[in-house]
Each structure stands twice: as structure tokens, then as C-alpha cells.
C-alpha atoms as a PDB file:
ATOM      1  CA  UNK A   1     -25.104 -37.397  43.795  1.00  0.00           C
ATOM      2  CA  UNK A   2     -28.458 -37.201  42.900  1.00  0.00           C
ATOM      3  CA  UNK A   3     -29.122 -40.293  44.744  1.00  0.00           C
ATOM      4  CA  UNK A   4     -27.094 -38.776  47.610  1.00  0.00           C
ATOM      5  CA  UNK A   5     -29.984 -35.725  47.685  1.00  0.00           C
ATOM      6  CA  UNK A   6     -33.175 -37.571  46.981  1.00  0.00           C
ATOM      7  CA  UNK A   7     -32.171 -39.906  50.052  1.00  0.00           C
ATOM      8  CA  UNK A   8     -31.986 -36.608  51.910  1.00  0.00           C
ATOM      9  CA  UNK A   9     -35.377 -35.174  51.296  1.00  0.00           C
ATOM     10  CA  UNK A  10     -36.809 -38.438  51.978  1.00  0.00           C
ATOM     11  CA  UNK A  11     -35.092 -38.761  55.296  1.00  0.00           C
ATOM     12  CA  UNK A  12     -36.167 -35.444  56.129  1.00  0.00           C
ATOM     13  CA  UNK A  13     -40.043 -36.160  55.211  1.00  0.00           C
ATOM     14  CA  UNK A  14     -39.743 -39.104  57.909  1.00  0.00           C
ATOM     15  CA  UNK A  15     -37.536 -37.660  60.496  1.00  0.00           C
ATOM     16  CA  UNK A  16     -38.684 -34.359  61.909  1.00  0.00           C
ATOM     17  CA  UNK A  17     -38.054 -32.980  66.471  1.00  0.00           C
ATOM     18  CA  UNK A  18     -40.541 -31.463  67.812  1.00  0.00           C
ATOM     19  CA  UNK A  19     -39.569 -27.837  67.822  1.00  0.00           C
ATOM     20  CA  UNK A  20     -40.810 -27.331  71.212  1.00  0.00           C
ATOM     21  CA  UNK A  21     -38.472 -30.093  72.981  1.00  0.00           C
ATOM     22  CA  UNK A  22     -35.127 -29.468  70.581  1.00  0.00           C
ATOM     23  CA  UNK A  23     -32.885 -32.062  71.097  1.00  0.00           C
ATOM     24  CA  UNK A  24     -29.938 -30.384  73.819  1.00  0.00           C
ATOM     25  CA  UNK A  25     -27.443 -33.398  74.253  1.00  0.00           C
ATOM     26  CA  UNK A  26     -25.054 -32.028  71.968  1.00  0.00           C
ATOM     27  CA  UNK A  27     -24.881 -29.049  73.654  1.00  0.00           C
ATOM     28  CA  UNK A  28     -21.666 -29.986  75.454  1.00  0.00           C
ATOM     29  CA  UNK A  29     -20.153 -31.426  71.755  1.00  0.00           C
ATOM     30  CA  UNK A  30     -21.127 -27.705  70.781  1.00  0.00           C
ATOM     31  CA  UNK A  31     -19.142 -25.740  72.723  1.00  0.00           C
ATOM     32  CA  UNK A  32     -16.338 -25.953  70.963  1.00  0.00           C
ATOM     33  CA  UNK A  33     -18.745 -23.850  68.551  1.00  0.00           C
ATOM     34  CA  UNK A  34     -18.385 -20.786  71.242  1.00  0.00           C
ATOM     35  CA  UNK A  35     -17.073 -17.875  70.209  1.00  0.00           C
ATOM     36  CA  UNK A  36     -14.414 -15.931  71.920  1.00  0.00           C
ATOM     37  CA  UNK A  37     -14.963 -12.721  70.144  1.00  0.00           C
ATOM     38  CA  UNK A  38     -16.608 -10.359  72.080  1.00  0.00           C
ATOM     39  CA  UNK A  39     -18.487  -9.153  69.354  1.00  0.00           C
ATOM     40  CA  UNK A  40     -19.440 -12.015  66.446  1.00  0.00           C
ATOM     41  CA  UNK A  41     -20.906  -9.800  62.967  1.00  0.00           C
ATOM     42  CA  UNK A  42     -22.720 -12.498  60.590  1.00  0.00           C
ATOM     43  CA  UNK A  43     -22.382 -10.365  57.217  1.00  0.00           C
ATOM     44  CA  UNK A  44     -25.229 -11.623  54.351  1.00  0.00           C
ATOM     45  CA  UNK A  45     -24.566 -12.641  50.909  1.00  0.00           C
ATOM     46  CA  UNK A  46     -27.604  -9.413  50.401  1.00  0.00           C
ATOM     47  CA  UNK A  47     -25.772  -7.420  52.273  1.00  0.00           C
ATOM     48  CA  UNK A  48     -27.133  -7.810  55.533  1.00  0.00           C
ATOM     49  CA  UNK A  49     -25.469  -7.552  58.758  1.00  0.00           C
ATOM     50  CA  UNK A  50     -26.320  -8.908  62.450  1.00  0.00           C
ATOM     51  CA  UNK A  51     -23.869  -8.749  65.284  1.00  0.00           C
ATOM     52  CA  UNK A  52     -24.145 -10.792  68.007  1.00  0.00           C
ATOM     53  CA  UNK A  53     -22.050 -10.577  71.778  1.00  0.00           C
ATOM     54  CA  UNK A  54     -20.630 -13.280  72.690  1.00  0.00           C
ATOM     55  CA  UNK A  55     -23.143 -14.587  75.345  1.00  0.00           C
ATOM     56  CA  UNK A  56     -25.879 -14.241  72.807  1.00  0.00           C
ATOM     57  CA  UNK A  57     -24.063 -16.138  70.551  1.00  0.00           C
ATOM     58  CA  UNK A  58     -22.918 -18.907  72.323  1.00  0.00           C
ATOM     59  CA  UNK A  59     -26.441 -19.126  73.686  1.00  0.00           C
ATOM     60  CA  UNK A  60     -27.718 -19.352  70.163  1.00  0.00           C
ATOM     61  CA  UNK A  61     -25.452 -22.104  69.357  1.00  0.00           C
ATOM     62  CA  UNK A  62     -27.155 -23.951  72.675  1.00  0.00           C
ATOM     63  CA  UNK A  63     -30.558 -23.174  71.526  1.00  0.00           C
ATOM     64  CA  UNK A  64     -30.173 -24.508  68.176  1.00  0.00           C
ATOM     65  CA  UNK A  65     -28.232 -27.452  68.013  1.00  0.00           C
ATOM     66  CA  UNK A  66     -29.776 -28.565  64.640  1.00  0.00           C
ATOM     67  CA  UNK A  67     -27.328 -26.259  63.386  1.00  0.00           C
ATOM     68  CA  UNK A  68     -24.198 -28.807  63.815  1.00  0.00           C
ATOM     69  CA  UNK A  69     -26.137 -32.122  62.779  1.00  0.00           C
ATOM     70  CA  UNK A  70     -23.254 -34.995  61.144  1.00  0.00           C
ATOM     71  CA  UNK A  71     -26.175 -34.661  58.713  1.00  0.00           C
ATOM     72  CA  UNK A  72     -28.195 -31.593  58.276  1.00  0.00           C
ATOM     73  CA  UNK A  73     -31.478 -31.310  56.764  1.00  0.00           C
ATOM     74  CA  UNK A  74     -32.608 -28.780  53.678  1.00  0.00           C
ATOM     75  CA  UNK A  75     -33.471 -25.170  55.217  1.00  0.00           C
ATOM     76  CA  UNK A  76     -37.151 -25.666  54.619  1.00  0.00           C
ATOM     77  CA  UNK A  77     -37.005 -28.887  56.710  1.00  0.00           C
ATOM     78  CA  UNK A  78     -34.670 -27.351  59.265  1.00  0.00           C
ATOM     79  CA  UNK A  79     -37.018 -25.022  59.142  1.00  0.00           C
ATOM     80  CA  UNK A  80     -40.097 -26.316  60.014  1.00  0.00           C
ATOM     81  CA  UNK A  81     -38.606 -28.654  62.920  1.00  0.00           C
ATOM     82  CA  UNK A  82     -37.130 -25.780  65.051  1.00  0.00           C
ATOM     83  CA  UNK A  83     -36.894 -22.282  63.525  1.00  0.00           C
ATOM     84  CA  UNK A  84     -41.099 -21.994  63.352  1.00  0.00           C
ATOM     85  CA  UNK A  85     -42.121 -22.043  66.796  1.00  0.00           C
ATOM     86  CA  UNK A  86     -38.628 -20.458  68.322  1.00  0.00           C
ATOM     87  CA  UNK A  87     -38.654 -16.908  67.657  1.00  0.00           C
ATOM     88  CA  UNK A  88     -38.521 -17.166  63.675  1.00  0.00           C
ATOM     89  CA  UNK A  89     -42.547 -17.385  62.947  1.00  0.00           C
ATOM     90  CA  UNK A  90     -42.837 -14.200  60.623  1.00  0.00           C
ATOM     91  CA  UNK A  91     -41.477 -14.140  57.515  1.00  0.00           C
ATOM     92  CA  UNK A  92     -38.682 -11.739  58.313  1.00  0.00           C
ATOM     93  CA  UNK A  93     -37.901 -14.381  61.250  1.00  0.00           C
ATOM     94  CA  UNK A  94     -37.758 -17.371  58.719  1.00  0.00           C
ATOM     95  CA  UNK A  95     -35.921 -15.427  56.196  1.00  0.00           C
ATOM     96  CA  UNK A  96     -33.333 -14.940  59.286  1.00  0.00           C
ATOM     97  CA  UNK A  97     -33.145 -18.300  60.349  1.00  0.00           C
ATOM     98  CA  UNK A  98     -32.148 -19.412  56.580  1.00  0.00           C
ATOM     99  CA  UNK A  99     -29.122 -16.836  57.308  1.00  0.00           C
ATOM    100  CA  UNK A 100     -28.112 -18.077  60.226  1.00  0.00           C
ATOM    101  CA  UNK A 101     -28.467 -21.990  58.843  1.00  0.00           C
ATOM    102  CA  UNK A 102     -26.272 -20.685  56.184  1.00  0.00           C
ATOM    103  CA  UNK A 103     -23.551 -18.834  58.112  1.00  0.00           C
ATOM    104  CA  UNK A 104     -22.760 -21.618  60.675  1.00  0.00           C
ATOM    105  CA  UNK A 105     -22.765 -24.559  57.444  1.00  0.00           C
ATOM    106  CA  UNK A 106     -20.415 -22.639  55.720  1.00  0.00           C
ATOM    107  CA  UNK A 107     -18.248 -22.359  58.062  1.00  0.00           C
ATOM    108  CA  UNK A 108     -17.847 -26.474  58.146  1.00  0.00           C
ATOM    109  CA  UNK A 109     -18.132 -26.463  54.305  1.00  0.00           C
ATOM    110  CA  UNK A 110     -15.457 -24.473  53.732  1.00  0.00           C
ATOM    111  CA  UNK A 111     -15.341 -20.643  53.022  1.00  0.00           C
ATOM    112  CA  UNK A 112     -13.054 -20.829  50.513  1.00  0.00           C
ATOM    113  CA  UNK A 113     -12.710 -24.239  49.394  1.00  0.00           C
ATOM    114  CA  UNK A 114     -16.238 -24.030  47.578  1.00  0.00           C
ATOM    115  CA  UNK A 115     -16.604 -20.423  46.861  1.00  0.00           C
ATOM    116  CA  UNK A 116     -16.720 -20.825  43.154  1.00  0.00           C
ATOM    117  CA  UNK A 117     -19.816 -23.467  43.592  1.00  0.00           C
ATOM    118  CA  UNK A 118     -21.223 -21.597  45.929  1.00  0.00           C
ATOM    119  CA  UNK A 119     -21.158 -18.269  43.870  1.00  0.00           C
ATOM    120  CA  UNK A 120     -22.638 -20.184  41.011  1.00  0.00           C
ATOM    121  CA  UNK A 121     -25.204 -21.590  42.700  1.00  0.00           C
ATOM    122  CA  UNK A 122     -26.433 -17.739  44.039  1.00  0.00           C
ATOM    123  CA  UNK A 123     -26.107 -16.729  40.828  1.00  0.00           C
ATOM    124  CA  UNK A 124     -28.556 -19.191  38.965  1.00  0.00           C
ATOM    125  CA  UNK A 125     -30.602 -19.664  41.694  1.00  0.00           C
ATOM    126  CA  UNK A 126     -30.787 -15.524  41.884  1.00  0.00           C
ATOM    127  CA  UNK A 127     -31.350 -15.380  38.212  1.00  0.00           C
ATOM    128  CA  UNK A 128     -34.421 -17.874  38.634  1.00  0.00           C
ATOM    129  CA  UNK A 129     -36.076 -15.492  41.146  1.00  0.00           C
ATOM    130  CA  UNK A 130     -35.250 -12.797  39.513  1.00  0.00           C
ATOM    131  CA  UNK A 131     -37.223 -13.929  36.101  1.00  0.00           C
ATOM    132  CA  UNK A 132     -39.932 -14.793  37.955  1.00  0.00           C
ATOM    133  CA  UNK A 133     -40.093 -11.468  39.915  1.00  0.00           C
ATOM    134  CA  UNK A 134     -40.511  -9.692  36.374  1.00  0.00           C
ATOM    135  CA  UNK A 135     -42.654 -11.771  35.774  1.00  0.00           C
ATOM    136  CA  UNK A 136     -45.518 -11.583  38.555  1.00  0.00           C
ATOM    137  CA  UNK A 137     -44.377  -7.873  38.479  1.00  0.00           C
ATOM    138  CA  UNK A 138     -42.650  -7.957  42.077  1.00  0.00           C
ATOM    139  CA  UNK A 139     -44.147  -9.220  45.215  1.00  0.00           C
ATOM    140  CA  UNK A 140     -42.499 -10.198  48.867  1.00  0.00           C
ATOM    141  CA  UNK A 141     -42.261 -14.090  47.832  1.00  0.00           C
ATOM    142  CA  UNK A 142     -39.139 -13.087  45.444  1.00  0.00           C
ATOM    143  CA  UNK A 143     -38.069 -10.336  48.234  1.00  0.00           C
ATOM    144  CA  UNK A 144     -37.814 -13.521  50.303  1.00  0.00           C
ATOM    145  CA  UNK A 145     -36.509 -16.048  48.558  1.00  0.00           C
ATOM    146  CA  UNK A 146     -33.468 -13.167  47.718  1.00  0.00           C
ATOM    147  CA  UNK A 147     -32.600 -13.744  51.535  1.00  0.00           C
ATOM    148  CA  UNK A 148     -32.774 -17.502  51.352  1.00  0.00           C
ATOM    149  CA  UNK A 149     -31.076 -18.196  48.250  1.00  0.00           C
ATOM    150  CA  UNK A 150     -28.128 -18.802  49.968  1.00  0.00           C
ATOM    151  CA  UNK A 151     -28.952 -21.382  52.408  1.00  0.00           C
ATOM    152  CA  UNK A 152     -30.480 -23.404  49.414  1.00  0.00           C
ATOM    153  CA  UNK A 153     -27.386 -23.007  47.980  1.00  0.00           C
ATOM    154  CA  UNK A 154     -25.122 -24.081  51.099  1.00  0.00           C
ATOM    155  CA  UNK A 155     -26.761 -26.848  51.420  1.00  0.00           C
ATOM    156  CA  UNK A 156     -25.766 -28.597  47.742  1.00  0.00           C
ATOM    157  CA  UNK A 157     -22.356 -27.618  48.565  1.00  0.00           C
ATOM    158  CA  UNK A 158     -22.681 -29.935  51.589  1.00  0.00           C
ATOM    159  CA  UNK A 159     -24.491 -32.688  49.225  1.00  0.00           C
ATOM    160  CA  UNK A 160     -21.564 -31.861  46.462  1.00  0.00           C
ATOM    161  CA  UNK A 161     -18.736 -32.399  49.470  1.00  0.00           C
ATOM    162  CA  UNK A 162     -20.262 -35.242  50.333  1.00  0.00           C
ATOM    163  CA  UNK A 163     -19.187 -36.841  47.107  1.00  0.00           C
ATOM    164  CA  UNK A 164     -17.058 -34.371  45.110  1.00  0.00           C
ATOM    165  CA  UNK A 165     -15.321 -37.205  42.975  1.00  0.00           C
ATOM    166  CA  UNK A 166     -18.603 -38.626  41.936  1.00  0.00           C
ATOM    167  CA  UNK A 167     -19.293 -35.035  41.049  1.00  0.00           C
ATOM    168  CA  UNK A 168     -16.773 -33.886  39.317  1.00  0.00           C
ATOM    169  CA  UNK A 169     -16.627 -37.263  36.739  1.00  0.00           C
ATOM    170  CA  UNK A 170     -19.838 -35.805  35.564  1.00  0.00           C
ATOM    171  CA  UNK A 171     -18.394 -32.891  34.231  1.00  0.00           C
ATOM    172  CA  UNK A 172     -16.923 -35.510  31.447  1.00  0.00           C
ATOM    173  CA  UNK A 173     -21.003 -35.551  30.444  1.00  0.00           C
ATOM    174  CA  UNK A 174     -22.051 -33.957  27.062  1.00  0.00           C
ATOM    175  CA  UNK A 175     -25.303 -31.668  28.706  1.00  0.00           C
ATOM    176  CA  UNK A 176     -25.119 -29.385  25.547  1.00  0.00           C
ATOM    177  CA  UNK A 177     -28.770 -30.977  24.125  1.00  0.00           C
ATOM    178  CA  UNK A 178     -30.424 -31.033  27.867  1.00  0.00           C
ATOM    179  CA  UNK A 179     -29.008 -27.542  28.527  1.00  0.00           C
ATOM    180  CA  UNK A 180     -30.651 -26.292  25.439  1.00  0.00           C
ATOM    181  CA  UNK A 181     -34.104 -27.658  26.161  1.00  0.00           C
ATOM    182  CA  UNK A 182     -34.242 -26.121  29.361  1.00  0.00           C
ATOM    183  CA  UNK A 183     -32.648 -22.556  28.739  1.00  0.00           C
ATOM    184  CA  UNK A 184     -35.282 -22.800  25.823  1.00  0.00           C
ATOM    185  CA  UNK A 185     -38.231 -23.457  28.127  1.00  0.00           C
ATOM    186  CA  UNK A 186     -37.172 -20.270  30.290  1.00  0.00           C
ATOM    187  CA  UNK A 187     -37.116 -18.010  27.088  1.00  0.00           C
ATOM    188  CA  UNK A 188     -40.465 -19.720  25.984  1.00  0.00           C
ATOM    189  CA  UNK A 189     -42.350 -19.036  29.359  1.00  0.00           C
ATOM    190  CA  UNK A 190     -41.223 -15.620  28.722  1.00  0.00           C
ATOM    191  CA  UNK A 191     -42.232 -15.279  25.359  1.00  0.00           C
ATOM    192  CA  UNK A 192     -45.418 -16.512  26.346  1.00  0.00           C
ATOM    193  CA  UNK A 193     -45.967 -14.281  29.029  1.00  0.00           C
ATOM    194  CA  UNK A 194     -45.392 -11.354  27.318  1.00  0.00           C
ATOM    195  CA  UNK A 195     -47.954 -12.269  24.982  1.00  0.00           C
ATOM    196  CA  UNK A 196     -50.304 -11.461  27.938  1.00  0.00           C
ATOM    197  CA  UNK A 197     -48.621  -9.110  29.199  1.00  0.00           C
ATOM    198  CA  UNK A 198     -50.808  -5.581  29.197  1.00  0.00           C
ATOM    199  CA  UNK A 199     -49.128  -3.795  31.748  1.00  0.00           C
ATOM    200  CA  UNK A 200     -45.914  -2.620  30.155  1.00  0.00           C
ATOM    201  CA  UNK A 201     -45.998  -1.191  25.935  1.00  0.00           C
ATOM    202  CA  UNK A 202     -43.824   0.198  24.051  1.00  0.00           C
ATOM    203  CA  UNK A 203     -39.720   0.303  25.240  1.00  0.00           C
ATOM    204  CA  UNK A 204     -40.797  -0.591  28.771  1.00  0.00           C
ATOM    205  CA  UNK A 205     -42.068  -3.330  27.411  1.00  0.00           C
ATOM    206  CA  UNK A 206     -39.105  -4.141  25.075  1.00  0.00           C
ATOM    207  CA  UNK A 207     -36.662  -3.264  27.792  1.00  0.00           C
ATOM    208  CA  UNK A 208     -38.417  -6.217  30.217  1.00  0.00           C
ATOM    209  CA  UNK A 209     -38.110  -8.441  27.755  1.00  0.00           C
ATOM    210  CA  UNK A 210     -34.334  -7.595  27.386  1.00  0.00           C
ATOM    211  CA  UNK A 211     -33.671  -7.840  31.024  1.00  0.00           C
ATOM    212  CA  UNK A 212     -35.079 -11.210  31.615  1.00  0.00           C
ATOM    213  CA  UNK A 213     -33.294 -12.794  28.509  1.00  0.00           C
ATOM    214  CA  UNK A 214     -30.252 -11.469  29.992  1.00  0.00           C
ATOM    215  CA  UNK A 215     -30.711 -13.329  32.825  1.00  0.00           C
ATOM    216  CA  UNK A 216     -31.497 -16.638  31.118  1.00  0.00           C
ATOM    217  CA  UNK A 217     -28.147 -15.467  28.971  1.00  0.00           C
ATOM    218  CA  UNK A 218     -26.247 -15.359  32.452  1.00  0.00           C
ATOM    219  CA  UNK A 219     -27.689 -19.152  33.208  1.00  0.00           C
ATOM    220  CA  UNK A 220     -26.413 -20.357  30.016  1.00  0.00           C
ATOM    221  CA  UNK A 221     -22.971 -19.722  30.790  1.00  0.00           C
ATOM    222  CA  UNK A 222     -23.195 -20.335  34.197  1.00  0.00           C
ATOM    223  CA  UNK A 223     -24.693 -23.749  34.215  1.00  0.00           C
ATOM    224  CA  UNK A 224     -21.757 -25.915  33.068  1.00  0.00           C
ATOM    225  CA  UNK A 225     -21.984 -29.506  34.092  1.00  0.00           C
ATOM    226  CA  UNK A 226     -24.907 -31.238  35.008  1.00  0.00           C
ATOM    227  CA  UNK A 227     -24.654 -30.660  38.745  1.00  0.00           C
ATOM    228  CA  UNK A 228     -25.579 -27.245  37.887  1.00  0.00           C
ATOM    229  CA  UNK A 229     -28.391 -28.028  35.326  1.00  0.00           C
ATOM    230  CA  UNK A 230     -30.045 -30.618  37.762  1.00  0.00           C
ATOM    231  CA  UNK A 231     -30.294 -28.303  40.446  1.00  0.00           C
ATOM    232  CA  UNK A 232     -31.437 -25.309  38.464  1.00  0.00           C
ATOM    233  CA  UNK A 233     -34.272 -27.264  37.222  1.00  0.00           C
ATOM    234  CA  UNK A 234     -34.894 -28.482  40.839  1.00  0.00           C
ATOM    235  CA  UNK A 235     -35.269 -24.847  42.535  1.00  0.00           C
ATOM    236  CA  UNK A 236     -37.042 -23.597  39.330  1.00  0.00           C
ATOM    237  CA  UNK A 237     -39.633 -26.508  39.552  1.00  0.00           C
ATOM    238  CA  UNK A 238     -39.820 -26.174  43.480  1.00  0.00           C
ATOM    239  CA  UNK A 239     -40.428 -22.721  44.310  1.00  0.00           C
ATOM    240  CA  UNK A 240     -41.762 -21.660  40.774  1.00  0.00           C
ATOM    241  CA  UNK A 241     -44.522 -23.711  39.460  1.00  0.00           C
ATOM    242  CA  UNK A 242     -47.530 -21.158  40.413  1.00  0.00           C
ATOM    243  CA  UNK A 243     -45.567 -18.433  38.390  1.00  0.00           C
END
């Protein structure tokens, strides 16, 4: 599996359209993508909701056939190929084109069949931001990365489907030793940065602590094979190294 991934990131460093001249042969292939709702409502993971009419939304699905590649590309990659110069160049626009990446993939990964991964997934990936968030003491990067979260997430489930026997045999691995180094790293980077911490004193301060621990608490149970453990370390050491 991890093979499976690192393939992908390297095929997507090589292999990028030009976002300007997206590729529209499968457009005909896509129609069987249309809608015949009159009304389509794309409901968030964070609660957001976007409703679409069916014209728009069939349009949408013309516009962006990247969307239903045999073989799609991370969100960041997708990203930068066709969602920067196509409507999506602010950072509420990329943070919307990472919803609708994840809301058409999930629909060919399966709703149901992976919702336990998928929750999981959120869940550390969520917790990682959230420690982080504490502590920088907030900013729009972790505001962000909330709303994309779960198109990171979407796409391991499509990597994990890919090769789900392969991926469940490695549940038979012993990760209790590896597990432990890493969910002590997280509590020592927060050790350590409470050490220079001279905002908060006092019970805010001891409350702070609390919270974040609880998080890395959370992890611990949640991360349960090493599918889990090699991807948390992946998004921590990806979108968290200046923090």
C-alpha cells in the first residue's frame, strides 16, 4: 500500500494539464454523471451545505472532468492542475474545490462501504490540526485545512480500495512500540511548547494543556493498524512541520 501511494505522488509530480485547456473528451463518458434531480445539495463533513440545479451541476461535471479520472490525483495536485485558475483561486475557492473533489470520489468509493475508515481518518487527521491550532494559538491555515480534511482523507480510502487485502493483512502487525514513539513525540512537542508558552498562566494554561492531550488520547485509540499510523505521521509531517 505504501508503495501503491508513493507511486501516486510521484506520478502526480510528472503528470500535471494545463488548467487552462482541461482535458474535455470524457465529457460524453461523464454524462452518465448527470443528475436528474432538479435540485442536487452537496452537504459537508463541517457542516456545510451547497445546492446546485441541475444544469449547474451537470455543467460542473463537464467543466471538471478531473473529477472522474480511472486514477485520480491527491487534492493538492488536483488542485493545482485545474481548480487554481477556474474559479477556485482564493482560499475560500480552494477550500471548495477540496469539497467538491471529495463529494463526487465518495460517491465511487463507496458511502457506506468505507465509512468507518473514512471517519477515522477525519478524526486523526482533525485531531492533528486541531493540536496544532492550540498551538500557534488559531490562525486561518487550521480554519482551512478543517474544510479539506476530508478530501485528504477520501483520497486514502481510494489508495486503501485499491488494495484492501494487502491492507487489511497488516492489521496482523504488532505497531504497539512504533505507536508509542510517535503518540510520545506529539505529547513531547507539547510539553515543549508550553515551556514557552507566555500567553496563557494559571488554569487557562492547565486547561490547554488538558485539551490537547486529549486529543493525542483520542489518536491513541484511534490509530489501530499501521495504515492508520503511516498516514497520521504523513499529514502531520506534511502540513505541520513550520508549527
Amino acid at each position: 500500500m505504501k508503495k501503491i501511494f508513493l507511486i501516486m505522488l510521484s506520478l502526480g509530480s510528472l503528470i500535471c494539464c494545463n488548467p487552462k485547456n482541461p482535458d474535455t473528451s470524457k465529457r460524453s463518458a461523464n454524462s452518465k454523471y448527470y443528475t436528474k434531480l432538479d435540485t442536487v445539495r452537496i452537504t459537508t463533513e463541517t457542516g456545510d451545505n451547497f445546492k446546485y440545479s441541475k444544469k449547474n451541476f451537470n455543467e460542473l461535471i463537464d467543466k471538471h472532468p478531473e473529477f472522474f479520472y480511472d486514477f485520480p490525483e491527491n487534492p493538492d495536485k488536483f488542485y493545482f492542475c485545474f481548480g487554481n485558475n477556474a474559479g477556485f483561486g482564493s482560499e475560500a475557492g480552494q477550500d471548495y474545490y477540496y469539497t467538491l473533489y471529495t463529494y463526487f470520489l465518495k460517491q465511487r468509493n463507496g458511502i457506506e462501504k468505507y465509512k468507518e475508515q473514512r471517519r477515522t481518518f477525519i478524526r486523526i487527521f482533525s485531531n492533528i490540526n486541531s493540536i496544532f491550532g492550540y498551538i500557534a494559538y488559531g490562525g486561518t491555515y487550521f480554519g482551512h485545512q478543517k474544510k479539506r480534511i476530508p478530501a485528504y482523507a477520501e483520497y486514502l480510502i481510494f489508495l486503501f480500495s485499491l488494495d484492501q487485502e494487502k491492507a487489511n493483512s497488516q492489521d496482523r502487525y504488532d505497531i504497539s512500540k512504533q505507536k508509542k514513539l510517535y503518540i510520545q513525540s506529539l505529547r513531547q512537542i507539547i510539553e515543549e511548547e508550553n515551556k514557552i508558552d507566555f500567553e496563557t498562566a494559571g488554569q487557562e494554561k492547565t486547561d490547554r494543556i488538558k485539551k490537547m492531550n486529549a486529543l493525542v488520547n483520542e489518536m491513541d485509540h484511534l490509530i489501530t493498524n499501521s495504515y492508520y499510523l503511516h498516514y497520521a505521521q504523513h499529514f502531520h509531517y506534511q502540513y505541520y512541520q513550520n508549527f
